[in-house]
C-alpha atoms as a PDB file:
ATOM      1  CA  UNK A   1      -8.130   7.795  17.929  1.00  0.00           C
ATOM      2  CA  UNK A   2      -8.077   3.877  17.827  1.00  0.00           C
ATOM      3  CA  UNK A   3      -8.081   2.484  14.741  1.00  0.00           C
ATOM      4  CA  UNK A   4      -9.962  -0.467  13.416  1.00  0.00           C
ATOM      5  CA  UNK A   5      -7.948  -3.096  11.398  1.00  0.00           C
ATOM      6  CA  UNK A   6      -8.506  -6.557  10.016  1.00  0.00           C
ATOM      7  CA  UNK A   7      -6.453  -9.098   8.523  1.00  0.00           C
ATOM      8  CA  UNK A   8      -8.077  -9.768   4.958  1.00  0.00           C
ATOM      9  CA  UNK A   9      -6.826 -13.184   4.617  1.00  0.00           C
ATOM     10  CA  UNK A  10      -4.181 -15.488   6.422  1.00  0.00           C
ATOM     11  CA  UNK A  11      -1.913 -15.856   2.954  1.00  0.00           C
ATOM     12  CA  UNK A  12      -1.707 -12.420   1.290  1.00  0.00           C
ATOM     13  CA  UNK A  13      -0.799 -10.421   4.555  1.00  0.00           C
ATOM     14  CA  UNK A  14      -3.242  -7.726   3.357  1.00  0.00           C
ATOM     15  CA  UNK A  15      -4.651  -5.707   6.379  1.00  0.00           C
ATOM     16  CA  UNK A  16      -7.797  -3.001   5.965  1.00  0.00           C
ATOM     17  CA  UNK A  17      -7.099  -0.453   8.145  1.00  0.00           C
ATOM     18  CA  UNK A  18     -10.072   1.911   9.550  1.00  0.00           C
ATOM     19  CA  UNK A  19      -9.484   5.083  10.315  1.00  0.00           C
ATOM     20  CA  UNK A  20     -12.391   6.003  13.747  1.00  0.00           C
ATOM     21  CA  UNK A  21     -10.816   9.775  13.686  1.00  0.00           C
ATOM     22  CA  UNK A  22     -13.681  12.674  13.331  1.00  0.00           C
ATOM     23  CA  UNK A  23     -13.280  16.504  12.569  1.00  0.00           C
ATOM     24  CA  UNK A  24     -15.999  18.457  13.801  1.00  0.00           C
ATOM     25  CA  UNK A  25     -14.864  21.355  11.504  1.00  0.00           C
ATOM     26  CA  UNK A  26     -12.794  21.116   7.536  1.00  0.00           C
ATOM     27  CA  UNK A  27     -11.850  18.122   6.438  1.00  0.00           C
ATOM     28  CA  UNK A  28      -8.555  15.505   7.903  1.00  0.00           C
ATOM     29  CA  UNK A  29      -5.882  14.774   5.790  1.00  0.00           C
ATOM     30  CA  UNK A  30      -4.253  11.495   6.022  1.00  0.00           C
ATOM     31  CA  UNK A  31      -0.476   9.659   6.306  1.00  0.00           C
ATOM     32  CA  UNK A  32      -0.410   6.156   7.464  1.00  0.00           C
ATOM     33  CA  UNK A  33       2.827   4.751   7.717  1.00  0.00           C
ATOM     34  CA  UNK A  34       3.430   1.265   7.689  1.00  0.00           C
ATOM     35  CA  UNK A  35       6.549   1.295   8.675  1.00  0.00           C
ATOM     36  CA  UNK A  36       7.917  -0.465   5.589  1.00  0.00           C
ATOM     37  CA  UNK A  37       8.824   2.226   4.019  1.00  0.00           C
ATOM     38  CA  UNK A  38       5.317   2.622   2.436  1.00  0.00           C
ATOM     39  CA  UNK A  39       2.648   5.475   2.870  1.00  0.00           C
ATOM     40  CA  UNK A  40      -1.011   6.173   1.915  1.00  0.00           C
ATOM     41  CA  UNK A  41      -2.791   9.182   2.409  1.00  0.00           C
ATOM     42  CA  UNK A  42      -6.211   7.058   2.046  1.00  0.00           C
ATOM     43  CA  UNK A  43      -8.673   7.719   5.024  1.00  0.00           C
ATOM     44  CA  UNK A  44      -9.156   3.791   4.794  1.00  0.00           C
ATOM     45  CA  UNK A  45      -6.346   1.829   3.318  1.00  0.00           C
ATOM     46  CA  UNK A  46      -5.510  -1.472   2.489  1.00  0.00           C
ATOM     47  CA  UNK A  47      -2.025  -2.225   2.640  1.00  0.00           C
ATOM     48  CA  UNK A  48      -0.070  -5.714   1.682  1.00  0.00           C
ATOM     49  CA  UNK A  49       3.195  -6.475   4.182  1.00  0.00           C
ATOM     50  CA  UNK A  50       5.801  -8.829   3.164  1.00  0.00           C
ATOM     51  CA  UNK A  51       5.983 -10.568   5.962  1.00  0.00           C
ATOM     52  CA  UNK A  52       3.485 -11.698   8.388  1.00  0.00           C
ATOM     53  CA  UNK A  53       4.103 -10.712  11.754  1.00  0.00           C
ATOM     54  CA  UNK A  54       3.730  -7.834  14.353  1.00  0.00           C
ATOM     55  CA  UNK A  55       4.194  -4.065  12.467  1.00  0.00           C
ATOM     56  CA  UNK A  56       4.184  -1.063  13.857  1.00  0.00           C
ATOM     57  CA  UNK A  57       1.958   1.490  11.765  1.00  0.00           C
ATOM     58  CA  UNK A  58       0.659   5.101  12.489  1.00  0.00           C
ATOM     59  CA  UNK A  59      -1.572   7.440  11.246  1.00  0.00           C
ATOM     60  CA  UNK A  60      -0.448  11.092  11.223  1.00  0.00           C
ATOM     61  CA  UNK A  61      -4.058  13.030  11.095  1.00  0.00           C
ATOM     62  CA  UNK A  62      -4.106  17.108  10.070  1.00  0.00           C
ATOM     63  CA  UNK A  63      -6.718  19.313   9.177  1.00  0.00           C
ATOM     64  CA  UNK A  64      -6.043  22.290   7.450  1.00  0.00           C
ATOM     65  CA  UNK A  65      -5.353  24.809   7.299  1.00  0.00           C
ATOM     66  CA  UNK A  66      -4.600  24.524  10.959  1.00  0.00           C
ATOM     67  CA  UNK A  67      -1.173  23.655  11.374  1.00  0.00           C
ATOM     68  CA  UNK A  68      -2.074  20.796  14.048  1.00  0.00           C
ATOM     69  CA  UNK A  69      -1.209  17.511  13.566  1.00  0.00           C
END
């Protein structure tokens, strides 16, 4: 799914990251990765890089007790 994210401010390099993913049965579990060797299993997290800049993140979505990912 696309995600939704927004810079919070143009000095603390804080981004809120929205998560647009829907399970039409259980509940999704969560791993972003910022790719800064940082992780959040939030469904919407806010995360502060050191650097501003281009980052790659993901989001690694399950829902178990499936095994899919």
């Amino acid at each position: 799914r696309v995600l939704f994210r927004s810079m919070l401010d143009c000095h603390s390099n804080e981004v809120q990251f929205s998560n647009t993913s829907a399970s039409t049965k259980g509940t999704l579990s969560y791993k972003w990765d910022f790719g800064d060797g940082r992780f959040s299993t939030e469904e919407n997290p806010r995360h502060r890089f050191a650097a501003s800049g281009m980052h790659e993140v993901s989001l690694e979505l399950s829902n178990p007790p499936s095994v899919c990912s």
